[in-house]
Protein backbone atom coordinates (compact mmCIF):
# COMPACT_ATOMS: atom_id res chain seq x y z
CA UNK A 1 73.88 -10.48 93.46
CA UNK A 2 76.43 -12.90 94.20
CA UNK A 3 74.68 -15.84 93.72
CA UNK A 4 73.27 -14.69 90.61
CA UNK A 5 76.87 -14.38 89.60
CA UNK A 6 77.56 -18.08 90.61
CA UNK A 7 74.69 -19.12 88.44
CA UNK A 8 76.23 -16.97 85.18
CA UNK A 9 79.56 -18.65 85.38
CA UNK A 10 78.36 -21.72 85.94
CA UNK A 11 76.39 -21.35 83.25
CA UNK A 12 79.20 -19.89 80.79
CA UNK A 13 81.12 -22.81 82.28
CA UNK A 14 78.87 -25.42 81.17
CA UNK A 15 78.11 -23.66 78.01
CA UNK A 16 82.15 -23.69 76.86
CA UNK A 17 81.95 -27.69 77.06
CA UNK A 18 78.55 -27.80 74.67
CA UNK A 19 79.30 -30.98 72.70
CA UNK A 20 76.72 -32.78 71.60
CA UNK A 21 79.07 -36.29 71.34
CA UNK A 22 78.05 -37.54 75.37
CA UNK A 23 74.33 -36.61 74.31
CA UNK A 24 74.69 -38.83 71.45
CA UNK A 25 75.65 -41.49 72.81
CA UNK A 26 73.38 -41.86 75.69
CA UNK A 27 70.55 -41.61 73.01
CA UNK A 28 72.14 -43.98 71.11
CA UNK A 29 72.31 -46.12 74.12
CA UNK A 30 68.42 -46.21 74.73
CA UNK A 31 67.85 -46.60 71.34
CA UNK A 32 69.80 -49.89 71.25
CA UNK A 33 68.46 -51.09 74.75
CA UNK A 34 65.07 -50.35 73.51
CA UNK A 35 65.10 -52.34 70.34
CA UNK A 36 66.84 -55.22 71.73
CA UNK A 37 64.17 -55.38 74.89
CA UNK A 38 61.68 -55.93 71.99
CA UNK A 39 63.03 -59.62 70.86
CA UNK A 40 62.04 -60.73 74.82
CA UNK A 41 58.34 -60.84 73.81
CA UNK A 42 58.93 -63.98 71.74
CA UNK A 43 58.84 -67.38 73.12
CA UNK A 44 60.19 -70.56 72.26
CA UNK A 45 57.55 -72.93 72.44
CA UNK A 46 58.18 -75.35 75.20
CA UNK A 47 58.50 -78.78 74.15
CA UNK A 48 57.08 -80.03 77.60
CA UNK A 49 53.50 -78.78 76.20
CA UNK A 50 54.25 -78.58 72.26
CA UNK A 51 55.00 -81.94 70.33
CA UNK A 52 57.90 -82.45 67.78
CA UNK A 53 55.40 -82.26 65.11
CA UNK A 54 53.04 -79.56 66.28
CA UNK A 55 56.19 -77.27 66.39
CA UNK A 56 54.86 -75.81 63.18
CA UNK A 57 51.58 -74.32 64.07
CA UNK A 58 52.72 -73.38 67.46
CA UNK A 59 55.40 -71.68 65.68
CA UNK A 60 52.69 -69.70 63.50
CA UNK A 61 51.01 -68.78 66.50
CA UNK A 62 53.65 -66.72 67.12
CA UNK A 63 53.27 -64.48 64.18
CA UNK A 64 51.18 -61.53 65.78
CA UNK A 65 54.28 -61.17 68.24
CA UNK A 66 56.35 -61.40 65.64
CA UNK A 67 54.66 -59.08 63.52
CA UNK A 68 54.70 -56.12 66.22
CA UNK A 69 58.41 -57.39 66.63
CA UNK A 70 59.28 -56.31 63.13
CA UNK A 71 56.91 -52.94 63.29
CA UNK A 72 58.88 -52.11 66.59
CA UNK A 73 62.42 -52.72 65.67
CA UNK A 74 61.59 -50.36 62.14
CA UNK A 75 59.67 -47.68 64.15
CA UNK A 76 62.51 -47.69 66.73
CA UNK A 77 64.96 -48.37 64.09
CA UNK A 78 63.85 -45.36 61.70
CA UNK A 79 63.70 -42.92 64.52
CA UNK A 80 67.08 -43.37 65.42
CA UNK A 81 68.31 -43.19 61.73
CA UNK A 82 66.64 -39.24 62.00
CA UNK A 83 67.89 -39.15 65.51
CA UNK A 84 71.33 -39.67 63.89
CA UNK A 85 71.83 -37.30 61.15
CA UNK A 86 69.93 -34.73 62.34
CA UNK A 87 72.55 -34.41 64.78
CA UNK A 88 75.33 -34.22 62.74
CA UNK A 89 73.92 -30.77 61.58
CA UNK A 90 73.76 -29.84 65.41
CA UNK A 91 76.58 -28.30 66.50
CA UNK A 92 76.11 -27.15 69.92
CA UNK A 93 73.70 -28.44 73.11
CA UNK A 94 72.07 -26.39 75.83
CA UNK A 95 69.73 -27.31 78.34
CA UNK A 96 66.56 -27.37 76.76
CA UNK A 97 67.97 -29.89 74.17
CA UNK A 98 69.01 -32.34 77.21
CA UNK A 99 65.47 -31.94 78.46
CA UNK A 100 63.68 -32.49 74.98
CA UNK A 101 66.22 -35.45 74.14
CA UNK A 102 65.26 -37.05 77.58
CA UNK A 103 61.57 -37.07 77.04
CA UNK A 104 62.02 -38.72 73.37
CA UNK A 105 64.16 -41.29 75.25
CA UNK A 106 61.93 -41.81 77.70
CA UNK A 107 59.12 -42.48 75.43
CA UNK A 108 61.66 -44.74 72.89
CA UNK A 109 62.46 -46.80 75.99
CA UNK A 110 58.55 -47.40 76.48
CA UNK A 111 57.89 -49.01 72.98
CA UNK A 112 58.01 -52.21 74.04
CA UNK A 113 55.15 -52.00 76.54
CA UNK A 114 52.53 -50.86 73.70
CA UNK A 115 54.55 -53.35 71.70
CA UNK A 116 53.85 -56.15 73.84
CA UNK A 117 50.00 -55.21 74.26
CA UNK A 118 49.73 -55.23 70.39
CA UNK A 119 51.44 -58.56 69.62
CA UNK A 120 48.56 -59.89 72.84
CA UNK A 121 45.37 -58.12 71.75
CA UNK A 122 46.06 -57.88 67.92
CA UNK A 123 43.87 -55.54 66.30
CA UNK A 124 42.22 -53.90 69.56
CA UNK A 125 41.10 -50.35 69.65
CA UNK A 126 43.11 -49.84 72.84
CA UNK A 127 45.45 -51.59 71.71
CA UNK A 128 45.90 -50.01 68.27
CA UNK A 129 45.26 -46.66 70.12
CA UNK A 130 48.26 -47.21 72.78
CA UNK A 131 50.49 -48.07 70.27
CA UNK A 132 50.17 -45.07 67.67
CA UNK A 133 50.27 -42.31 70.29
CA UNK A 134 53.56 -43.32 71.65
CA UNK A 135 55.02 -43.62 68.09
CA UNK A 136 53.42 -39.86 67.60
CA UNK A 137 54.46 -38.49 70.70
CA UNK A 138 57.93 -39.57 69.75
CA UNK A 139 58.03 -37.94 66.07
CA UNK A 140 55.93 -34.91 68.16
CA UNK A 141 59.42 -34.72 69.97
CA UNK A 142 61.95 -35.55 67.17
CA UNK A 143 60.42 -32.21 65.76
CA UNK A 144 59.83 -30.07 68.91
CA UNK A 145 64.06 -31.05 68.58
CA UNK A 146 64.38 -30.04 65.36
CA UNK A 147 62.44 -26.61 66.06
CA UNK A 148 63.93 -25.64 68.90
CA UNK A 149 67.72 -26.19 67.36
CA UNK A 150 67.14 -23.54 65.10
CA UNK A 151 64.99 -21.21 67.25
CA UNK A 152 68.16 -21.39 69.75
CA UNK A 153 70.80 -21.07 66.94
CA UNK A 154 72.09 -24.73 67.27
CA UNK A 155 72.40 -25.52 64.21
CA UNK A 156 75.26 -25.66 61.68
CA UNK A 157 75.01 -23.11 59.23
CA UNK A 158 74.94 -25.33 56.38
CA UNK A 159 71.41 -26.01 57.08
CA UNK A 160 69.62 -23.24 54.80
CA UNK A 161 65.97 -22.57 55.67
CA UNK A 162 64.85 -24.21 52.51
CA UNK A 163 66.13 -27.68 53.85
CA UNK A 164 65.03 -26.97 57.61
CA UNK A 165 61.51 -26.62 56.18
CA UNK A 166 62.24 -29.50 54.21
CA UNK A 167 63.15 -31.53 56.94
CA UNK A 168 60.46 -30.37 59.20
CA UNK A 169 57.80 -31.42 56.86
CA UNK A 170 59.24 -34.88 56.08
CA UNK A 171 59.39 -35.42 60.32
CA UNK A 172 55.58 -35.08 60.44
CA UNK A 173 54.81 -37.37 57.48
CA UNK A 174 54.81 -40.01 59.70
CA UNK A 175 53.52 -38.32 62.91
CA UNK A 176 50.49 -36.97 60.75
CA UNK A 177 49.76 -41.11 59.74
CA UNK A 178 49.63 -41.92 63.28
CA UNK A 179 47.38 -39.57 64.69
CA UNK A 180 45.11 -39.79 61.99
CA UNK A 181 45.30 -43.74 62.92
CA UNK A 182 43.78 -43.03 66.18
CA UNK A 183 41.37 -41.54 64.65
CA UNK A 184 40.48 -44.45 62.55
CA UNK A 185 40.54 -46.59 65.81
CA UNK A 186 38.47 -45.03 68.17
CA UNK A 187 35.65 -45.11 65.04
CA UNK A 188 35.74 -48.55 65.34
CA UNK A 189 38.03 -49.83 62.63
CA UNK A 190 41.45 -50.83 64.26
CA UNK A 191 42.67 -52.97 61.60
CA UNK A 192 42.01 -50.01 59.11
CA UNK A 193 44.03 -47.96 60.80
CA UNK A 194 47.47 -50.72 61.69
CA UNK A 195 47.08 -50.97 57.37
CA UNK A 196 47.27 -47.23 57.40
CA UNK A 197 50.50 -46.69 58.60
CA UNK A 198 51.90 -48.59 55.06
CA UNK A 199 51.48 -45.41 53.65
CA UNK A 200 53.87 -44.07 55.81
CA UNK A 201 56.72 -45.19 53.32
CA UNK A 202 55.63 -44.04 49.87
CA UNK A 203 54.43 -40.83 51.12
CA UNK A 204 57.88 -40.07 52.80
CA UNK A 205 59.74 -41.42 49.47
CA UNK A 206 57.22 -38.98 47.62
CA UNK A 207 58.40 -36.01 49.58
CA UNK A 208 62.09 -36.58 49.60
CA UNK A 209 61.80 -36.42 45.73
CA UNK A 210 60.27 -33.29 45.98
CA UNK A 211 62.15 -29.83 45.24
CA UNK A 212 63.62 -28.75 48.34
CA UNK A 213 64.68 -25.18 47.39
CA UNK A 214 65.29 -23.10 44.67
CA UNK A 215 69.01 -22.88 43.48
CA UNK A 216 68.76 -18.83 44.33
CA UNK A 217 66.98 -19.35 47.34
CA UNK A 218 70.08 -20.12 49.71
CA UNK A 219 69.48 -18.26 53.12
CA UNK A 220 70.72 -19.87 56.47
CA UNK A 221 68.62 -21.03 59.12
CA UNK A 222 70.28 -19.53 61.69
CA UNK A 223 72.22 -16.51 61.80
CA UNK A 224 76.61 -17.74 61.00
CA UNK A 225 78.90 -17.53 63.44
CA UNK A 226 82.29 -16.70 62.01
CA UNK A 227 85.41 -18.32 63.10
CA UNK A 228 86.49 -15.40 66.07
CA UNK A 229 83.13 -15.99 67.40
CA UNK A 230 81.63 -12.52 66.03
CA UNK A 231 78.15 -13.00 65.04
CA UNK A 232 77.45 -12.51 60.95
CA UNK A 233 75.13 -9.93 59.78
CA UNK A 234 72.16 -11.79 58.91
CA UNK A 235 71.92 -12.81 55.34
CA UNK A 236 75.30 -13.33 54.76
CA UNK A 237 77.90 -16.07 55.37
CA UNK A 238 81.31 -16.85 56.91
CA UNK A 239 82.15 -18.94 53.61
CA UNK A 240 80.62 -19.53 50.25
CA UNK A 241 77.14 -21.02 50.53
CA UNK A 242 77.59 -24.93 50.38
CA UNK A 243 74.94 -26.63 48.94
CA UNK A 244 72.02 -28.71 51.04
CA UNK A 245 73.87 -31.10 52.94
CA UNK A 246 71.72 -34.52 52.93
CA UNK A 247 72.68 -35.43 56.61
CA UNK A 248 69.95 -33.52 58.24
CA UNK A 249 67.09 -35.29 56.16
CA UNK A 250 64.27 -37.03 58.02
CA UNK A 251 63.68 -40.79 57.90
């Protein structure tokens, strides 16, 4: 009994000091480690072994590095854009949210690997295969977040369920491309499937122009906490309903 009491105040302890701001900005840590570890791949040509006026094609046989260079430093680049506003709609932590956070940091720190075998092998089935399950294991992740933050009432209230759905839809756009990528890969056609992830772009630009919610429609995500900490009744709202804040939206 009393160590079950140890373990409830040191959980309400660690619960009164639930700020996400030291969670964000370990992740936004990784994230910069990660895409900066992606520029190592790419060698100078040495001019021991390349001559003055070979440094042009030697320089074009870089392009496959740089290539997966570029992908990289957008995929890593766009996941942290989501990463960032869809916390500024998450108001509180707990420990499931450290856990899920770790795991997409974990697998943002290990882009450069698949990175690095893709700039080598080119347009591989392995290769291609590698690299588009560790970009959809990370969106997998982003959205297991994004779930989970409104299961465990996380969020702020001014994310209505119309714009939660919203969001969650326009996470998977690009996690949907990718698997369906290895797919195309493992059927043989590798470079088929690198040219499908273009569509990743206009078919997220497509969604974000569609309608979101109905202007009647407003109904919170999660149930409001008022100011004294006395849970609403569900349905209604500590304040007037604000409209659908544009912070929490998806890459």
């Amino acid at each position: 009994m009393e160590r079950a009491s140890v373990r409830a105040r040191h959980r309400a302890l660690l619960a009164a000091r639930d700020s996400t701001e030291r969670l964000e900005f370990f992740s936004d840590a990784v994230f910069a480690i990660a895409m900066t570890l992606l520029v190592l791949d790419l060698r100078v040509p040495s001019l021991a072994t390349v001559p003055r006026d070979e440094l042009g094609r030697a320089l074009l046989d870089q392009a496959p590095k740089l290539f997966a260079y570029v992908l990289s430093f957008a995929v890593i680049g766009l996941n942290w854009s989501s990463h960032f506003r869809r916390f500024q709609v998450i108001d509180r932590v707990d420990r499931r949210l450290v856990q899920l956070d770790l795991l997409l940091l974990m697998l943002v720190a290990f882009v450069p690997f698949p990175t690095a075998v893709l700039s080598e092998y080119g347009p591989e089935v392995l290769s291609v295969v590698l690299y588009a399950a560790t970009v959809a294991l990370i969106i997998a992740v982003q959205c297991l977040i994004w779930v989970h933050v409104r299961r465990a009432g996380l969020l702020s209230t001014l994310v209505d369920r119309g714009l939660y759905r919203y969001v969650r839809r326009n996470i998977l756009v690009p996690g949907v491309v990718f698997t369906v990528s290895i797919g195309i890969a493992l059927l043989g056609q590798p470079l088929i499937a690198m040219l499908s992830w273009i569509v990743i772009s206009p078919a997220s630009i497509l969604l974000s122009r569609a309608r979101i919610v109905r202007s009647d429609e407003y109904e919170p995500a999660v149930r409001p906490r008022s100011p004294a900490g006395v849970t609403a009744v569900p349905g209604t709202h500590a304040g007037p309903a604000p409209p659908a804040t544009p912070a929490a939206q998806g890459p």
